[in-house]
Protein backbone atom coordinates (compact mmCIF):
# COMPACT_ATOMS: atom_id res chain seq x y z
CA UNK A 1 27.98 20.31 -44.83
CA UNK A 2 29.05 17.78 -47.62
CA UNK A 3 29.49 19.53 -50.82
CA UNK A 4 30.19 18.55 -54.44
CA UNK A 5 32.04 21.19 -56.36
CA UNK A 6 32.28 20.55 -60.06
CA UNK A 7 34.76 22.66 -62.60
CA UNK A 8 34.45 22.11 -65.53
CA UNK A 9 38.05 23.57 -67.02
CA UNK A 10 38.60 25.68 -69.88
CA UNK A 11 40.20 23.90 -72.42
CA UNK A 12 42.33 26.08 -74.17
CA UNK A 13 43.69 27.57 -71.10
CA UNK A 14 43.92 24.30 -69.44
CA UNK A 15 45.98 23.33 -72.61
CA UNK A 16 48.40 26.36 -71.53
CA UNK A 17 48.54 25.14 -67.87
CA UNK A 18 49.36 21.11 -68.71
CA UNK A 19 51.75 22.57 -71.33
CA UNK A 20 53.47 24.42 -68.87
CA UNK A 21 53.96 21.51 -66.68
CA UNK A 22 52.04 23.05 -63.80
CA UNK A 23 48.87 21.00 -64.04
CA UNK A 24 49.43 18.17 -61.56
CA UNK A 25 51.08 21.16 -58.98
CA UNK A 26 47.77 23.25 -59.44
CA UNK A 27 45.55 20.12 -58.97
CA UNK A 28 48.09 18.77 -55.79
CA UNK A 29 47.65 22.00 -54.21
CA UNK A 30 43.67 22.37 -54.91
CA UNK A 31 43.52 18.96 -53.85
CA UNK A 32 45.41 19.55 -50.65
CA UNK A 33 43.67 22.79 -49.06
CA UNK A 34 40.39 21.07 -49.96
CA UNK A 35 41.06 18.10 -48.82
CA UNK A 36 38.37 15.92 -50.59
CA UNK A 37 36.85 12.44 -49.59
CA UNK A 38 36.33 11.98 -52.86
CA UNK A 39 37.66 13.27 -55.95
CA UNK A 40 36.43 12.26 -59.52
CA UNK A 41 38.52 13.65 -63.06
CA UNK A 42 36.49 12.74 -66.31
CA UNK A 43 35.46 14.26 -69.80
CA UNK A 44 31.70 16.58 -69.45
CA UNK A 45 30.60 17.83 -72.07
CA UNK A 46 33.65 17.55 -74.12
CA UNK A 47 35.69 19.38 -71.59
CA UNK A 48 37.89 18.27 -68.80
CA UNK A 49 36.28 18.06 -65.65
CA UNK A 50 36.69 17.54 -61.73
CA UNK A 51 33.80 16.41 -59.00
CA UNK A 52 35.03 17.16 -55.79
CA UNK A 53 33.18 15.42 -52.54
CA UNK A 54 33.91 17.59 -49.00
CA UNK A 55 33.28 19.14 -46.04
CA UNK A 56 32.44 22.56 -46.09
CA UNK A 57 31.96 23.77 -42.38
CA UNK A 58 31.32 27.55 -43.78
CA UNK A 59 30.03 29.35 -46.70
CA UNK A 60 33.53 31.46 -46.19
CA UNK A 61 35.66 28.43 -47.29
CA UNK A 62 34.65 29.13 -50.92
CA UNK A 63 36.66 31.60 -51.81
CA UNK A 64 39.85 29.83 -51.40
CA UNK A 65 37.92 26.60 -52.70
CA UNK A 66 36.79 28.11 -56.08
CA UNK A 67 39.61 30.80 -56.23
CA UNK A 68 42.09 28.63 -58.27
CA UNK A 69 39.44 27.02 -60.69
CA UNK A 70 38.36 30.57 -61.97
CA UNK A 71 41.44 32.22 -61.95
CA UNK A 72 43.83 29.89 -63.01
CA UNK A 73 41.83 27.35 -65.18
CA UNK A 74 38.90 29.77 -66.69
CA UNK A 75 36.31 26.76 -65.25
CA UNK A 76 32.67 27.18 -65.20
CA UNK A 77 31.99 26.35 -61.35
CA UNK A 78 29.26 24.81 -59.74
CA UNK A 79 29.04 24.06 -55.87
CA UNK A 80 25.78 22.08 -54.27
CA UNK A 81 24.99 20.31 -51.34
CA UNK A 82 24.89 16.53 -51.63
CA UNK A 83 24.38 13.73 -49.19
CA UNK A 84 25.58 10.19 -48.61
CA UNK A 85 22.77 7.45 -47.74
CA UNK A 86 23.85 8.12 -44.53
CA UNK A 87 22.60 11.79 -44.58
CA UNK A 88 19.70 10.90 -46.48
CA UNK A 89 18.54 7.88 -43.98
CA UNK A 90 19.36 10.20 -40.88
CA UNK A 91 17.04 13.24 -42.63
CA UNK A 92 14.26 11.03 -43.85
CA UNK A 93 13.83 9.89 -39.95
CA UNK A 94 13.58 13.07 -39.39
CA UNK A 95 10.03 13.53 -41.65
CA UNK A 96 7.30 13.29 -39.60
């Protein structure tokens, strides 16, 4: 199932992490295991935030998915299911 996961990051301990030099690691190796289609970084809220488009072939695959936001970036989480117009055109056919 296509997912968006959106983080939005702590700032003051996101402040540690890029001061530390280990921001673009943390994000390389996030970015890696989740393997994204689509990956968006921008400013919610006032606070540093990523959108994060994939595949998600079992509810299990959140723990290691979510894991570093929370425990390495303090980051409120959120996790929904999205669709393409794709999706959408192939489950409006399906509305009888």
């Amino acid at each position: 199932m296509r997912v968006m996961l959106k983080a939005k990051l702590d700032t003051e301990k996101a402040n540690e992490v890029f001061r530390s030099g280990k921001m673009a690691d943390l994000l390389k190796e996030t970015m890696d295991h989740i393997r994204p289609e689509a990956a968006y970084f921008g400013p919610e809220g006032g606070r540093r935030t990523c959108f994060l488009v994939f595949d998600m072939r079992d509810s299990s695959e959140m723990p290691p998915a979510l894991e570093p936001f929370f425990t390495q970036l303090n980051a409120e989480v959120e996790i929904f299911p999205i669709m393409n117009g794709e999706d959408l055109e192939k489950g409006l056919s399906q509305i009888h």
